[in-house]
N, C-alpha and C. Protein backbone atom coordinates (compact mmCIF):
# COMPACT_ATOMS: atom_id res chain seq x y z
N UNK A 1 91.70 92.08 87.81
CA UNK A 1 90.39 92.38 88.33
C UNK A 1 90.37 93.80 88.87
N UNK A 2 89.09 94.58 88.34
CA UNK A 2 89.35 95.55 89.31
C UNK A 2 87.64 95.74 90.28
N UNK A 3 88.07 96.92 91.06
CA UNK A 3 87.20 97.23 91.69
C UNK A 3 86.51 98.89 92.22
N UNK A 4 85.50 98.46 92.18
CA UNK A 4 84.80 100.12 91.37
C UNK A 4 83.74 100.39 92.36
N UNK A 5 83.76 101.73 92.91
CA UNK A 5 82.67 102.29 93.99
C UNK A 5 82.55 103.43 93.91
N UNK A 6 81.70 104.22 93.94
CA UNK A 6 81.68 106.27 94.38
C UNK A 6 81.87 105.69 95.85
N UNK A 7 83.08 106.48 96.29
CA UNK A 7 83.72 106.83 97.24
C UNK A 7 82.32 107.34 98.30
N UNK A 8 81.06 108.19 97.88
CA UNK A 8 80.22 108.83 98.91
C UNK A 8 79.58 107.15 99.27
N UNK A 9 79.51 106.04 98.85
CA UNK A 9 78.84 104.68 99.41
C UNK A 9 79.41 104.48 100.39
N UNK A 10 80.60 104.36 101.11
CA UNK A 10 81.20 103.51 102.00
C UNK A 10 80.77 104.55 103.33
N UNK A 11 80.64 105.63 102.77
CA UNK A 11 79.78 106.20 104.06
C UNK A 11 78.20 105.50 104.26
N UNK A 12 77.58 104.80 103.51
CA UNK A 12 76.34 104.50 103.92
C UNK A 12 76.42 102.77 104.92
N UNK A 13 77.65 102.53 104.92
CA UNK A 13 77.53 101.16 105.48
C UNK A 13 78.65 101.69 106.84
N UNK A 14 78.42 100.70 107.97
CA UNK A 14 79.16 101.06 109.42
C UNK A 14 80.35 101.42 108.79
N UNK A 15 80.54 102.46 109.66
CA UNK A 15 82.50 102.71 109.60
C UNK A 15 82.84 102.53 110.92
N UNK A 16 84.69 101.94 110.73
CA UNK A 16 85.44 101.58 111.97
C UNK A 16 85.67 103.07 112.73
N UNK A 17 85.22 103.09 114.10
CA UNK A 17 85.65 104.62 114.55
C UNK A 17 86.72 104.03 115.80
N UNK A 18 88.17 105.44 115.44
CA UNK A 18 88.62 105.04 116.70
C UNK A 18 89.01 106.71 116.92
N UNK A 19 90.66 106.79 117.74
CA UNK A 19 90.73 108.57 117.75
C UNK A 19 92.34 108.53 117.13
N UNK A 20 91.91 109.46 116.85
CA UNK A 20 93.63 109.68 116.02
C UNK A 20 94.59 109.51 116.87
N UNK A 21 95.75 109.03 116.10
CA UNK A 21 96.85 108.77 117.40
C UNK A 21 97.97 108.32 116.68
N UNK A 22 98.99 107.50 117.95
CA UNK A 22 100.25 107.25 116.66
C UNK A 22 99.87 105.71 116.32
N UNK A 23 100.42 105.07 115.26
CA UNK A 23 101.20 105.44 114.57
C UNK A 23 100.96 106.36 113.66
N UNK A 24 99.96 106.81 113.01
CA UNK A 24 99.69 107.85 112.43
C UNK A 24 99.73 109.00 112.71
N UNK A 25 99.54 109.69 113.46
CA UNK A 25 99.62 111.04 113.65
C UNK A 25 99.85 111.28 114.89
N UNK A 26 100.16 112.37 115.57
CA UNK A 26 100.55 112.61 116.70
C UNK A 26 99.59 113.94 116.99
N UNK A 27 98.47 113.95 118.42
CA UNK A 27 97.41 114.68 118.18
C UNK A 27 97.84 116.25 119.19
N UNK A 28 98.00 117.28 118.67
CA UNK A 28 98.28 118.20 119.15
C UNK A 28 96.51 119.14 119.56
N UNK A 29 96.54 118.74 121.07
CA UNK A 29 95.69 119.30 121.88
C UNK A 29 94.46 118.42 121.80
N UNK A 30 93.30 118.52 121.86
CA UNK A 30 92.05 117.52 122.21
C UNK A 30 92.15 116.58 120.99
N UNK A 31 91.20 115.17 121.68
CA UNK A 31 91.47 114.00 120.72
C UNK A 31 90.49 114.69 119.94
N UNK A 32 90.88 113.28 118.70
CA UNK A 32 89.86 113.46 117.02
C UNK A 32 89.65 112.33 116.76
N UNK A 33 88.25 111.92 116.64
CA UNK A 33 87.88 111.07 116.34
C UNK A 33 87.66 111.25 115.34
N UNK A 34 87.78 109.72 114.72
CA UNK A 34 87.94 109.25 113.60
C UNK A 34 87.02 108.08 112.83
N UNK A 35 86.79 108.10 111.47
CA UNK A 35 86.15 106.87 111.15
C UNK A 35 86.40 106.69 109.66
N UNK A 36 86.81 105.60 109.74
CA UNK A 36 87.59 105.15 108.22
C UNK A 36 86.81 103.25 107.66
N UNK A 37 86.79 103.39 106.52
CA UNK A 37 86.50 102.37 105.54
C UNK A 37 87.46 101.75 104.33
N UNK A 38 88.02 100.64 104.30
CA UNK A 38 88.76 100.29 103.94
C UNK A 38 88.38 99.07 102.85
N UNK A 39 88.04 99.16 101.39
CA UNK A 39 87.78 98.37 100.75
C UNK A 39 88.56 97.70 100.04
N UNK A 40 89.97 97.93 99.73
CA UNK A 40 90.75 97.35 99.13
C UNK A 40 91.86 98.11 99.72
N UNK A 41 92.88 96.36 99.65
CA UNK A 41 94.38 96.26 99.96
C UNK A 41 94.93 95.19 99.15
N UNK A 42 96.34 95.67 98.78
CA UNK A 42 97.05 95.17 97.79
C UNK A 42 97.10 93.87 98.66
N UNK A 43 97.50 92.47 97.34
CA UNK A 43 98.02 91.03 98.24
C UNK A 43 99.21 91.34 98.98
N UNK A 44 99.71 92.55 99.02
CA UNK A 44 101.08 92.39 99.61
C UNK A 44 101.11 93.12 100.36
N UNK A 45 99.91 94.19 100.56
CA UNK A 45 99.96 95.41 101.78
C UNK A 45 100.78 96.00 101.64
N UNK A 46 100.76 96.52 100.00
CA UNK A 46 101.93 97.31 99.78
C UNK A 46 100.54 98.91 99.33
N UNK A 47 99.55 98.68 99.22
CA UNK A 47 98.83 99.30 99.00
C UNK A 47 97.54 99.41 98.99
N UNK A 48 96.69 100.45 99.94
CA UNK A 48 95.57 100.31 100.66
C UNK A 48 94.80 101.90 100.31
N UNK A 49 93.31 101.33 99.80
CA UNK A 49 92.86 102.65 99.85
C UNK A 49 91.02 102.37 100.31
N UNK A 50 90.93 103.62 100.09
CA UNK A 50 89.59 103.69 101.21
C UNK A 50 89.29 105.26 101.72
N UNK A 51 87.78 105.11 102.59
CA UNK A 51 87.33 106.07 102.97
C UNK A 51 88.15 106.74 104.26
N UNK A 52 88.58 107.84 104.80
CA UNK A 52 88.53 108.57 106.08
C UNK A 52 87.81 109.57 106.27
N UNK A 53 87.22 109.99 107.50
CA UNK A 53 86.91 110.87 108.15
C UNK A 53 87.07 111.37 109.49
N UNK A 54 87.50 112.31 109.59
CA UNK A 54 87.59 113.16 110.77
C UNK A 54 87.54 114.13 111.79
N UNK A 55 86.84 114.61 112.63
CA UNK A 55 86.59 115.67 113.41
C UNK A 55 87.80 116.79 113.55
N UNK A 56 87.35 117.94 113.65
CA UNK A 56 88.58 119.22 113.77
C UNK A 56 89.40 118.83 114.66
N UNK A 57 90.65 119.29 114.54
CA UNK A 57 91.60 119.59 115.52
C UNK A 57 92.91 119.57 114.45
N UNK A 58 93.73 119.86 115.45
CA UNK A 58 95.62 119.83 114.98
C UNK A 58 96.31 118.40 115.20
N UNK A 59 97.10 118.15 114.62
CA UNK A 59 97.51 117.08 114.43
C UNK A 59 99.07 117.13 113.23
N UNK A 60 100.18 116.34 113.79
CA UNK A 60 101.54 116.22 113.22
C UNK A 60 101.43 114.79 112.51
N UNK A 61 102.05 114.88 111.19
CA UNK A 61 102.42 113.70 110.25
C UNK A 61 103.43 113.68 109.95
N UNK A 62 104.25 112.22 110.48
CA UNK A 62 105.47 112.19 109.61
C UNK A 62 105.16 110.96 108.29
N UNK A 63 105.53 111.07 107.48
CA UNK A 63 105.30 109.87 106.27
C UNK A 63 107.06 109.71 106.06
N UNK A 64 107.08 108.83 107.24
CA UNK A 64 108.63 107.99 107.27
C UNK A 64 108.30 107.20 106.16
N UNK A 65 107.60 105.88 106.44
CA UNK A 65 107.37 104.62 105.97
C UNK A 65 106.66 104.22 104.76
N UNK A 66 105.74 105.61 104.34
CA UNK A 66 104.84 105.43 103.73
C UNK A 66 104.14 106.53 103.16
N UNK A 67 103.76 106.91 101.61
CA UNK A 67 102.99 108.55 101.67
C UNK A 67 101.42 107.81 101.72
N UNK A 68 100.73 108.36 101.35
CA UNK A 68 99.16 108.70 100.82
C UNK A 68 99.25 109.88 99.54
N UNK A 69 98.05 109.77 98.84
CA UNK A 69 97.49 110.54 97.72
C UNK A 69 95.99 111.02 98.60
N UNK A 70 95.77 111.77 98.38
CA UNK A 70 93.91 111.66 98.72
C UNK A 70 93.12 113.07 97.83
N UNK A 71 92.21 112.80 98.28
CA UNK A 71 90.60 113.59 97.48
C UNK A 71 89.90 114.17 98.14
N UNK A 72 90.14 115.34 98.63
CA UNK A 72 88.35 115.75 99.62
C UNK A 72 87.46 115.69 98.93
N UNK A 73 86.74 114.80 100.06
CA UNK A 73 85.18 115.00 99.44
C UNK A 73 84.76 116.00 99.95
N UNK A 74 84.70 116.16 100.92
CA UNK A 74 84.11 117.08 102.25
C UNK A 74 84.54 117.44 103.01
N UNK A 75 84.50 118.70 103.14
CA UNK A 75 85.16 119.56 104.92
C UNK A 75 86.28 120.53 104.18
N UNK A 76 87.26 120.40 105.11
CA UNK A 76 88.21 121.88 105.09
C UNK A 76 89.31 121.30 106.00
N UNK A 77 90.74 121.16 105.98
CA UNK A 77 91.85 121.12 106.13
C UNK A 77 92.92 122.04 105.69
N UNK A 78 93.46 122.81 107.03
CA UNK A 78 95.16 123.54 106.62
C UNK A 78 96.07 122.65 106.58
N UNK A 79 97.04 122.20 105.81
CA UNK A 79 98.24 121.33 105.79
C UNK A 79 99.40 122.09 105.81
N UNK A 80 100.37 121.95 106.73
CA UNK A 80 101.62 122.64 106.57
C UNK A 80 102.78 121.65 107.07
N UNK A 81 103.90 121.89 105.61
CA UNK A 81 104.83 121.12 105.98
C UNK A 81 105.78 121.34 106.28
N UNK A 82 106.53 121.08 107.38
CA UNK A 82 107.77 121.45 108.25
C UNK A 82 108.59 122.51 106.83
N UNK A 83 108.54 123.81 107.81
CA UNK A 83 109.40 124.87 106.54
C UNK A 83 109.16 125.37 105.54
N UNK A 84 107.28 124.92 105.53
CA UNK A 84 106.87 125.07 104.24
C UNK A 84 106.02 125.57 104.32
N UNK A 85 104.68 126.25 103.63
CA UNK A 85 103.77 127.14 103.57
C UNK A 85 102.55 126.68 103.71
N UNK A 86 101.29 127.20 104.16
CA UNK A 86 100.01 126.57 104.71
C UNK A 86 99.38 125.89 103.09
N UNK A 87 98.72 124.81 103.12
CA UNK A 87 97.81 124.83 102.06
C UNK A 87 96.65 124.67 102.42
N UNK A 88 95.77 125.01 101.88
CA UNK A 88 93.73 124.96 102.36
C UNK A 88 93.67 123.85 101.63
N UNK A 89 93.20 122.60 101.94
CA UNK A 89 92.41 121.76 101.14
C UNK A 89 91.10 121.91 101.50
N UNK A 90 90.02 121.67 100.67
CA UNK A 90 89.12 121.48 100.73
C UNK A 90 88.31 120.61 99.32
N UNK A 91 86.83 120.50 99.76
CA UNK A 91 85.96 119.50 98.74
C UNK A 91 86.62 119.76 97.50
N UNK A 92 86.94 118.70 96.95
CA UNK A 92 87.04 118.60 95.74
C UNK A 92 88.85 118.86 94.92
N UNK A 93 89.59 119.01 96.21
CA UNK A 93 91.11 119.03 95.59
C UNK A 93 91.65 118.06 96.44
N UNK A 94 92.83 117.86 95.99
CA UNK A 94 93.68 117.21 96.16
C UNK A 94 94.92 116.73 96.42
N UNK A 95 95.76 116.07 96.90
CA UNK A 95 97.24 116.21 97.53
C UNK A 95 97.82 114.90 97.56
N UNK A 96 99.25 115.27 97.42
CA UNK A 96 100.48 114.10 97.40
C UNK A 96 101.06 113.84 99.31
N UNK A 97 101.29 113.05 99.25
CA UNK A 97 102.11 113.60 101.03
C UNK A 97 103.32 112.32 100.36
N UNK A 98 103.89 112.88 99.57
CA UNK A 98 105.38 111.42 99.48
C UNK A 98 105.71 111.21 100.63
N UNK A 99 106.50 110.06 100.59
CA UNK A 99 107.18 109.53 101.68
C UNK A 99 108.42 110.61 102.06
N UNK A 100 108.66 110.97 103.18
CA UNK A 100 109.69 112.17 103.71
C UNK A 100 108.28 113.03 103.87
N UNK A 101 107.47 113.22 103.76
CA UNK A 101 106.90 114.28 104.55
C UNK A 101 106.61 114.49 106.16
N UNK A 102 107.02 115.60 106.19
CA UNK A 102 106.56 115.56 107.95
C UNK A 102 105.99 117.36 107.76
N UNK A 103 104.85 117.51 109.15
CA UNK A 103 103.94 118.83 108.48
C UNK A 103 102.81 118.57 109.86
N UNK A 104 101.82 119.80 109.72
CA UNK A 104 100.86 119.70 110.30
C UNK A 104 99.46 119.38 109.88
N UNK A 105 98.48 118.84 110.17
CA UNK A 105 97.20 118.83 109.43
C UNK A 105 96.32 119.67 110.45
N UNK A 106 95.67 120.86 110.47
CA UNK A 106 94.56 121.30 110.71
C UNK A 106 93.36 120.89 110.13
N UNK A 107 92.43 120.54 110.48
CA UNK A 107 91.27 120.43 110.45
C UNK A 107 90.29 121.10 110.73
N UNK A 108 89.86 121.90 110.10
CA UNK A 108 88.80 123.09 110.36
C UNK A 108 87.19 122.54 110.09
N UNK A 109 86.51 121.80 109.35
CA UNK A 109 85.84 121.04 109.31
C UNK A 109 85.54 120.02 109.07
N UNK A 110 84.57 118.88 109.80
CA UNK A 110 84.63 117.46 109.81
C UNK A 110 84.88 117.13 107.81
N UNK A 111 86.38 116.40 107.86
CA UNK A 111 87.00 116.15 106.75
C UNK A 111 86.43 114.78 106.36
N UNK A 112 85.94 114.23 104.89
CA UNK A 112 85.96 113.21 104.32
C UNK A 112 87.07 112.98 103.34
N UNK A 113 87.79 112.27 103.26
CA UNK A 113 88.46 111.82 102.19
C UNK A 113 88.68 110.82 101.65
N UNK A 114 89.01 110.60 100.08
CA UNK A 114 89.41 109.58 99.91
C UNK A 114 91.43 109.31 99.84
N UNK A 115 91.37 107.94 100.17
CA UNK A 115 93.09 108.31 99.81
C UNK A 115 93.58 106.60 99.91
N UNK A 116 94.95 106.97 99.24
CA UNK A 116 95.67 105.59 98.88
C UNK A 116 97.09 105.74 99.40
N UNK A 117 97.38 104.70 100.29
CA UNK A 117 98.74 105.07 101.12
C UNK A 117 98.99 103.88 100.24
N UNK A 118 100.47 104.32 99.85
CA UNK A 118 101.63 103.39 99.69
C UNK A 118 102.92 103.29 100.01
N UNK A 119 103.60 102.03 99.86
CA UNK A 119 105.02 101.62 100.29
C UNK A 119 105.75 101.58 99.51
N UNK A 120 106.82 101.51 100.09
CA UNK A 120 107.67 101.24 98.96
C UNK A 120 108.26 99.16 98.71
């Protein structure tokens, strides 16, 4: 079975808002709120994807346990990974974060994305 949506819908129905924090991220300087939509997860919660969004600020990721893939829809993000060089995401590109990543996420404008975290 599958299951099929434009990613810009799940913004038209409530989203869960909370503020960034751990286990996910670790928020370097004022909170960021957040609001994410979650339409599908594997039977085994080995794999989950869905809408996020988020307000500017800095913020540290480690992907011990788990990477993500994602999609901007919208906004503007610097990503930098420990030792490694800035990247600009913005609308319409895209990124790996494998598992072993650890890095910074800037957020320069309120970010939409889509993305699919998985396990191993």
């Amino acid at each position: 079975m599958s299951i099929t949506f434009q990613p810009s819908e799940l913004f038209e129905a409530e989203l869960d808002e909370s503020l960034l924090g751990p286990p996910l991220a670790e928020v370097i300087g004022k909170e960021i709120p957040t609001r994410i939509a979650i339409p599908f997860t594997s039977d085994d919660s080995r794999i989950l994807s869905g809408v996020w969004e988020a307000e500017p600020g800095l913020s540290r990721w480690e992907f011990l346990e788990r990477g993500e893939v994602i999609h901007v829809l919208e906004g503007r993000m610097v990503v930098t990974e420990d030792d490694g060089e800035a990247v600009t995401l913005e609308a319409g590109s895209a990124a790996v974060f494998p598992i072993g990543w650890r890095g910074t996420w800037e957020i320069q404008e309120r970010i939409r994305k889509f993305f699919v975290i998985f396990t191993p």
